[in-house]
N, C-alpha and C. Protein backbone atom coordinates (compact mmCIF):
# COMPACT_ATOMS: atom_id res chain seq x y z
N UNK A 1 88.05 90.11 97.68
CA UNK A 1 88.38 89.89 96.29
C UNK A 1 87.41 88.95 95.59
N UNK A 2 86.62 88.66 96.08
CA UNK A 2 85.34 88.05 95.76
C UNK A 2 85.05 88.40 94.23
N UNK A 3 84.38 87.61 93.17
CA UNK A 3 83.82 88.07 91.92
C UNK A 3 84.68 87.96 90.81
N UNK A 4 84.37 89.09 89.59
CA UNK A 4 85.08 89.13 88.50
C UNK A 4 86.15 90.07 88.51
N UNK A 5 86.61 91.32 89.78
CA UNK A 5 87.05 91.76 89.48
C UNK A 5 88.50 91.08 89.71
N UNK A 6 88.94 90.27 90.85
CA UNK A 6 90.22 90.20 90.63
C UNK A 6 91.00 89.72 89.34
N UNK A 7 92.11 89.05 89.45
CA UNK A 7 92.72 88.97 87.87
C UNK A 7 93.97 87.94 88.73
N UNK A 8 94.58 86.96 87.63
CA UNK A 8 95.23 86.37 87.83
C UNK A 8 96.79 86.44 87.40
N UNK A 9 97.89 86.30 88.16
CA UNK A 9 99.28 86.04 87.35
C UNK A 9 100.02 85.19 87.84
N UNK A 10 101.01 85.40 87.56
CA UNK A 10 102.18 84.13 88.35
C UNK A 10 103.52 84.75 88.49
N UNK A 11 104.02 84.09 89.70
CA UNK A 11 105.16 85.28 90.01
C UNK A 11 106.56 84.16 90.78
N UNK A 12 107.10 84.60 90.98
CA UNK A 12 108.20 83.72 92.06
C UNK A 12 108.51 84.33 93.21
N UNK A 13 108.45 83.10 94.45
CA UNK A 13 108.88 83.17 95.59
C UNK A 13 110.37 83.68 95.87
N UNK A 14 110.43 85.25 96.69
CA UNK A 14 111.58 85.62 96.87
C UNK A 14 112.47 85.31 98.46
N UNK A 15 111.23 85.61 99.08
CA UNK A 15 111.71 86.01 100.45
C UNK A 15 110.47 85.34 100.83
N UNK A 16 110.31 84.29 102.28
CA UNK A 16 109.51 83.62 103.48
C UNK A 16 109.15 84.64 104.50
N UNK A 17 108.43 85.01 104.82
CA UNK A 17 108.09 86.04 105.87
C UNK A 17 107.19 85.31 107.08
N UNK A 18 107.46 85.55 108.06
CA UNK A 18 106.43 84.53 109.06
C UNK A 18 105.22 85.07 108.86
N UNK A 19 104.33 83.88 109.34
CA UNK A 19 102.52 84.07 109.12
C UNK A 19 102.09 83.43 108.15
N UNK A 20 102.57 82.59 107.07
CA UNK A 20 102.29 82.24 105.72
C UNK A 20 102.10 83.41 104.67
N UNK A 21 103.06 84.36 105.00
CA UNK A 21 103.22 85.71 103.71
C UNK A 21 104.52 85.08 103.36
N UNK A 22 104.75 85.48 101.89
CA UNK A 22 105.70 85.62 100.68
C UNK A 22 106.04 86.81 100.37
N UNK A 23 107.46 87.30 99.94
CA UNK A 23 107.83 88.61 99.28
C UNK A 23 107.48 87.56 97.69
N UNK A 24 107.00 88.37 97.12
CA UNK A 24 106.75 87.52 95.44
C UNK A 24 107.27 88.60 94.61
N UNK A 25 108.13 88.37 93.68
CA UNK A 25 108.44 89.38 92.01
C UNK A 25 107.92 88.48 90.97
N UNK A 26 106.87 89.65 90.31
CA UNK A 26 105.81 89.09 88.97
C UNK A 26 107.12 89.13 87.88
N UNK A 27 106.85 88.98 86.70
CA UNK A 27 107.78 88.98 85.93
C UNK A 27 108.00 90.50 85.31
N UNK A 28 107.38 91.35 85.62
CA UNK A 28 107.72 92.69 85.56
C UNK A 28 108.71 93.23 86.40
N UNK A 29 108.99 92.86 87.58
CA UNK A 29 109.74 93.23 88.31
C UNK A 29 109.23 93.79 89.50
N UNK A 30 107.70 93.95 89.61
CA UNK A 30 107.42 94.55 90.61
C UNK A 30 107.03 93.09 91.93
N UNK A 31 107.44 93.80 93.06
CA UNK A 31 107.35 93.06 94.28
C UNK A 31 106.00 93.05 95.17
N UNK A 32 105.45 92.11 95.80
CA UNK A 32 105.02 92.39 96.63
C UNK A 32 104.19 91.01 97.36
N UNK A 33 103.30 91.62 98.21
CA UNK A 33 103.61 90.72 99.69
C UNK A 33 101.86 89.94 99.02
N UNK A 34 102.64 88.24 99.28
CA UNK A 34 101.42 86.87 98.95
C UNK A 34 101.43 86.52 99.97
N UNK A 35 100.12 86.28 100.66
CA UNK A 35 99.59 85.55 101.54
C UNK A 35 98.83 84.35 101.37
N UNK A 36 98.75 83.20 102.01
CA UNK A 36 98.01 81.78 101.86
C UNK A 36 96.68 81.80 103.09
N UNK A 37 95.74 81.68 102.30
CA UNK A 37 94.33 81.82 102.98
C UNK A 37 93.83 80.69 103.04
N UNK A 38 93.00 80.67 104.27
CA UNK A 38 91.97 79.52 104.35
C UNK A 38 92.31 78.07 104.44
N UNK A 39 92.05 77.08 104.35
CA UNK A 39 92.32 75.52 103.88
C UNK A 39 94.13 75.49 103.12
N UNK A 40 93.75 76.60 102.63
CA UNK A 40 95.42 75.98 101.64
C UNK A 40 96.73 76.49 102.30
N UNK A 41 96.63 77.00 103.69
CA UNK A 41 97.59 77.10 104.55
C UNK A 41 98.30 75.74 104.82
N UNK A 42 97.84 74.47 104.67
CA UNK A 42 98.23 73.03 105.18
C UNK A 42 98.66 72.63 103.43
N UNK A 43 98.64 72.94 102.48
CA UNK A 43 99.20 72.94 101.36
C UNK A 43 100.45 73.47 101.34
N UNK A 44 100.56 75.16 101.56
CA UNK A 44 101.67 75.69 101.32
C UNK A 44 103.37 75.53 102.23
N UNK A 45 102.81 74.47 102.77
CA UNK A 45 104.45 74.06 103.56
C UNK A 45 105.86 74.10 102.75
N UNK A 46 105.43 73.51 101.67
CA UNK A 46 106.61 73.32 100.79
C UNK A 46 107.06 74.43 99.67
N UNK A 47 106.10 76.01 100.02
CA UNK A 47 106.80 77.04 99.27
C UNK A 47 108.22 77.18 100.14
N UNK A 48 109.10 77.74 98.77
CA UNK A 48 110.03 77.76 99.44
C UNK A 48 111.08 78.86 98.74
N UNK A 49 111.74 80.18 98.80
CA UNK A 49 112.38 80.96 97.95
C UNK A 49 112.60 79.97 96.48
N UNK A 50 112.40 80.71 95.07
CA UNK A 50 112.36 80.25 94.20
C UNK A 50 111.33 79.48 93.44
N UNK A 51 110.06 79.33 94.47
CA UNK A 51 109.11 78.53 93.45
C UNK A 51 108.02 79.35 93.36
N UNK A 52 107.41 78.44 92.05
CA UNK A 52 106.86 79.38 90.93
C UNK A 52 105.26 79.25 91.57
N UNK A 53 104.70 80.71 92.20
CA UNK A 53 103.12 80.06 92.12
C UNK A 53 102.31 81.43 91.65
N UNK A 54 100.91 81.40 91.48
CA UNK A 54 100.37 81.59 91.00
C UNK A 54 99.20 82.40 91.86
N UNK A 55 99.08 83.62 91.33
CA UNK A 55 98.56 85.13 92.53
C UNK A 55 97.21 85.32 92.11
N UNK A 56 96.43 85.73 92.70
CA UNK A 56 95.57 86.84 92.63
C UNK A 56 95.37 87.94 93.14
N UNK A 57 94.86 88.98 92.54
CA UNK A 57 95.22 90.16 92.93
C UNK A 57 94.45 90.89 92.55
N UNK A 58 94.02 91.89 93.51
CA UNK A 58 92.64 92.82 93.44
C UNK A 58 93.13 93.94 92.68
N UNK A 59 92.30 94.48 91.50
CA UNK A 59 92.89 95.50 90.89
C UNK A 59 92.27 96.82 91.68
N UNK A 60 92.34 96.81 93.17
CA UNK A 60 92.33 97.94 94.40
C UNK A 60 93.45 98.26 94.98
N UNK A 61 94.19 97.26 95.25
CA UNK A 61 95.43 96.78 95.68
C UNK A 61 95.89 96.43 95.18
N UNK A 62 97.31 96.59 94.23
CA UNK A 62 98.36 95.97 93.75
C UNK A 62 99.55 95.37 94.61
N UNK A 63 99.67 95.79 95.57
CA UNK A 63 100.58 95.51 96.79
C UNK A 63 100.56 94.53 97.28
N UNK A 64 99.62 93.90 96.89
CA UNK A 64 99.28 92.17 98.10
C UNK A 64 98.40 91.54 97.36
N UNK A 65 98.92 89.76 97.62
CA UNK A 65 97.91 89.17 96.40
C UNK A 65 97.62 87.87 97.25
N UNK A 66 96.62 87.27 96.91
CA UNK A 66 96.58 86.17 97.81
C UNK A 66 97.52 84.95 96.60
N UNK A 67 97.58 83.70 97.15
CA UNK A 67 98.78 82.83 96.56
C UNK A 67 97.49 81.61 96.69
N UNK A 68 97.13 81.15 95.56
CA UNK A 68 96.63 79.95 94.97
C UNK A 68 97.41 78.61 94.83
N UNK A 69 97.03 77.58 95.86
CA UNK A 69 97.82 76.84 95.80
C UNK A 69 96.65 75.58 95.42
N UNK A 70 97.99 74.89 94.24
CA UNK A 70 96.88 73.42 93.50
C UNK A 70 97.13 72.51 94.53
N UNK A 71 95.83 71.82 94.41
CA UNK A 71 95.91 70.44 95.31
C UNK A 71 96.13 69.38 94.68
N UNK A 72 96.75 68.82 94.78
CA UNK A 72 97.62 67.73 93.97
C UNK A 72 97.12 66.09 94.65
């Protein structure tokens, strides 16, 4: 997902799935599966059903988005 093509939204945490995947619903209603990559795996401890984060998503794949997490 490298470059200009991906695109950004924000969605909420539904469902915890082991591995550091998320079930996520955008505000459209559609679902699907966020994963935490790289370095920000030691960030995302504290997702938790209900919180609000923030996707990217390859317009190849709509089905799976990676999950951007701020460092605070």
């Amino acid at each position: 997902m490298p470059g200009t093509d991906a695109f950004k939204t924000e969605g909420v945490v539904v469902e915890a799935l082991p591995n550091n995947t998320y079930r996520v619903e955008l505000a459209n209603g559609h679902r699907l599966l966020g994963y935490v990559a790289g370095k920000a795996k030691a960030l995302s401890a504290g997702l938790r059903p209900g919180a609000r984060v923030k996707l990217e998503l390859s317009p190849y794949d709509l089905s799976q988005g990676r999950i951007l997490v701020d460092r605070q």
